[in-house]
Protein backbone atom coordinates (compact mmCIF):
# COMPACT_ATOMS: atom_id res chain seq x y z
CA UNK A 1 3.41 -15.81 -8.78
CA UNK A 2 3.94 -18.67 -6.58
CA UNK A 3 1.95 -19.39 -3.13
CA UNK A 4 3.66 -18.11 -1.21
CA UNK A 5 4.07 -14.74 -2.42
CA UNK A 6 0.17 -14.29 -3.04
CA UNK A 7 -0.32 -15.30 0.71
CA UNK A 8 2.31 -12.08 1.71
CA UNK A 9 0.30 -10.07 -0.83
CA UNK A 10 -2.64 -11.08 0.93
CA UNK A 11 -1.53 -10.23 4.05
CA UNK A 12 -0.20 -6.97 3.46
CA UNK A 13 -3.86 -6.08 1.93
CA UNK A 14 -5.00 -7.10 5.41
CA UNK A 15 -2.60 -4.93 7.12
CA UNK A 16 -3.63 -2.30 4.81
CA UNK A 17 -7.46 -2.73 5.04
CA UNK A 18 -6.87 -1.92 9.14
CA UNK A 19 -5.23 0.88 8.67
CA UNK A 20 -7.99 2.23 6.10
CA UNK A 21 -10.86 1.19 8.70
CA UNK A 22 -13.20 3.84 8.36
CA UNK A 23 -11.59 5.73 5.10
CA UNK A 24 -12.23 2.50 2.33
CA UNK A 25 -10.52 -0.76 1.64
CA UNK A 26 -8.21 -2.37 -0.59
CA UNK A 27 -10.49 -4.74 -2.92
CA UNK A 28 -7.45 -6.15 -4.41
CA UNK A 29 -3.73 -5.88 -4.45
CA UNK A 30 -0.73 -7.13 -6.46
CA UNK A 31 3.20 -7.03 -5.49
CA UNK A 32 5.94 -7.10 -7.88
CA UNK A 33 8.62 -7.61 -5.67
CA UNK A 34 11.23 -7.76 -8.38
CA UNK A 35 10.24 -4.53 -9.94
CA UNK A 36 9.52 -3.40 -6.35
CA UNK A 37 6.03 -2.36 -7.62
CA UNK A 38 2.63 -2.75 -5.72
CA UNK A 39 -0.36 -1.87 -7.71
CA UNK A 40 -3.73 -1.86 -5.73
CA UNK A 41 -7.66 -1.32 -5.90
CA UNK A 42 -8.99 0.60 -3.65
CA UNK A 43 -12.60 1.95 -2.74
CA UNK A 44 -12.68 5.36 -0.80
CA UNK A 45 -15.89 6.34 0.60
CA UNK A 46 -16.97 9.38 -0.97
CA UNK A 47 -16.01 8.35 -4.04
CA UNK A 48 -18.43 6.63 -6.59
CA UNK A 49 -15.67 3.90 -8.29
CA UNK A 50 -12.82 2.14 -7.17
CA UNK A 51 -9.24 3.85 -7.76
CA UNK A 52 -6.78 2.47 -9.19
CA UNK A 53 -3.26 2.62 -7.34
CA UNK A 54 0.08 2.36 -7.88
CA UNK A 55 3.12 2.38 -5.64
CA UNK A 56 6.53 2.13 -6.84
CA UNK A 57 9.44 1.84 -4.48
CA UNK A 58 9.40 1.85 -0.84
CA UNK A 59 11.68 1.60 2.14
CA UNK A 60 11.51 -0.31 5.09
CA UNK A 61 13.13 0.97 8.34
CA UNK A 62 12.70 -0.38 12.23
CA UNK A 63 8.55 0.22 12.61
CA UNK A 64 7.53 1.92 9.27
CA UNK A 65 7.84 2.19 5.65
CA UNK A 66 8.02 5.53 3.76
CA UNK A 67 6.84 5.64 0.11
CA UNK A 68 9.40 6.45 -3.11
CA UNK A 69 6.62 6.87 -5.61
CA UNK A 70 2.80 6.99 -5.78
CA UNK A 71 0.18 7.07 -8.84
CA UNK A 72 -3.69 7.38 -8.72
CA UNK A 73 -6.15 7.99 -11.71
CA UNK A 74 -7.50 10.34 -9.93
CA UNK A 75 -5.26 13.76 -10.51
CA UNK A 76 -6.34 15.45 -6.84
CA UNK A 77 -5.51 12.22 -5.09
CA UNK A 78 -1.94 12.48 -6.91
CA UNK A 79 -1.40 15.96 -6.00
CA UNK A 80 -2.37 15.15 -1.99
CA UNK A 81 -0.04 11.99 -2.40
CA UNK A 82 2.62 14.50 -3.24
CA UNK A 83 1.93 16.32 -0.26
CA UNK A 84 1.50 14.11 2.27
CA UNK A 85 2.59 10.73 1.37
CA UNK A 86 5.75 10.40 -1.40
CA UNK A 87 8.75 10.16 1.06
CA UNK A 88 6.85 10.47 4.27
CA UNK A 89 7.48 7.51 7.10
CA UNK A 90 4.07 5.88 7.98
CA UNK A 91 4.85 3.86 11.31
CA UNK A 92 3.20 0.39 11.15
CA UNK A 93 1.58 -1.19 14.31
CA UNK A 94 4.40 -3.64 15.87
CA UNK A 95 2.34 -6.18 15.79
CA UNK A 96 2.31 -5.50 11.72
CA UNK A 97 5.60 -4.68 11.20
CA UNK A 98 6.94 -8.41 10.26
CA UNK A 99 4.06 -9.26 8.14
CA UNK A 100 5.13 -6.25 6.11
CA UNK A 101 9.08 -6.93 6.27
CA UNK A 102 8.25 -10.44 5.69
CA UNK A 103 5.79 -9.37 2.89
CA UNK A 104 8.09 -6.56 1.40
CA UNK A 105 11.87 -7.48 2.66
């Protein structure tokens, strides 16, 4: 992974670590852009160990993305992905929207 790319990964883990103020953060996160595969890290409060995260596919529209495909190892936080994230649009703040275009596009 070249420079560049780890500095959009890094930035989209920012993006993502606003949007999760208050729920957990994102301790670490990897994008395969070619496999269009993000796999993440990601400590909920509540729970007592990190969870490990995967998100395959995504689409980008005008001021959100909407998730293809999403795996936990945690089996309830599959089964509420299924029903309320996997092929849902999230809107992204504006002023986030291009670091995540940039990041994912």
């Amino acid at each position: 992974m070249g420079l560049l790319d780890s500095a959009k990964d890094i930035g989209i883990q920012v993006v993502a670590n606003r949007l999760l103020t208050g729920i957990g953060e994102v301790r670490s996160l990897n994008i395969d852009r070619t496999a269009r595969r993000i796999t993440c890290e990601v400590e909920l409060k509540g729970e007592s160990r990190p969870i490990e995260v995967s998100v395959s596919g995504w689409e980008l529209g005008d001021s959100g993305i909407r998730v293809l495909a999403f795996a936990a190892d945690r089996p309830w936080l599959n089964a509420l992905a299924s029903k309320t994230i996997v092929g849902r649009w999230f809107e992204v703040p504006p002023e986030h929207m291009g670091k995540v275009k940039l990041a994912l596009g």
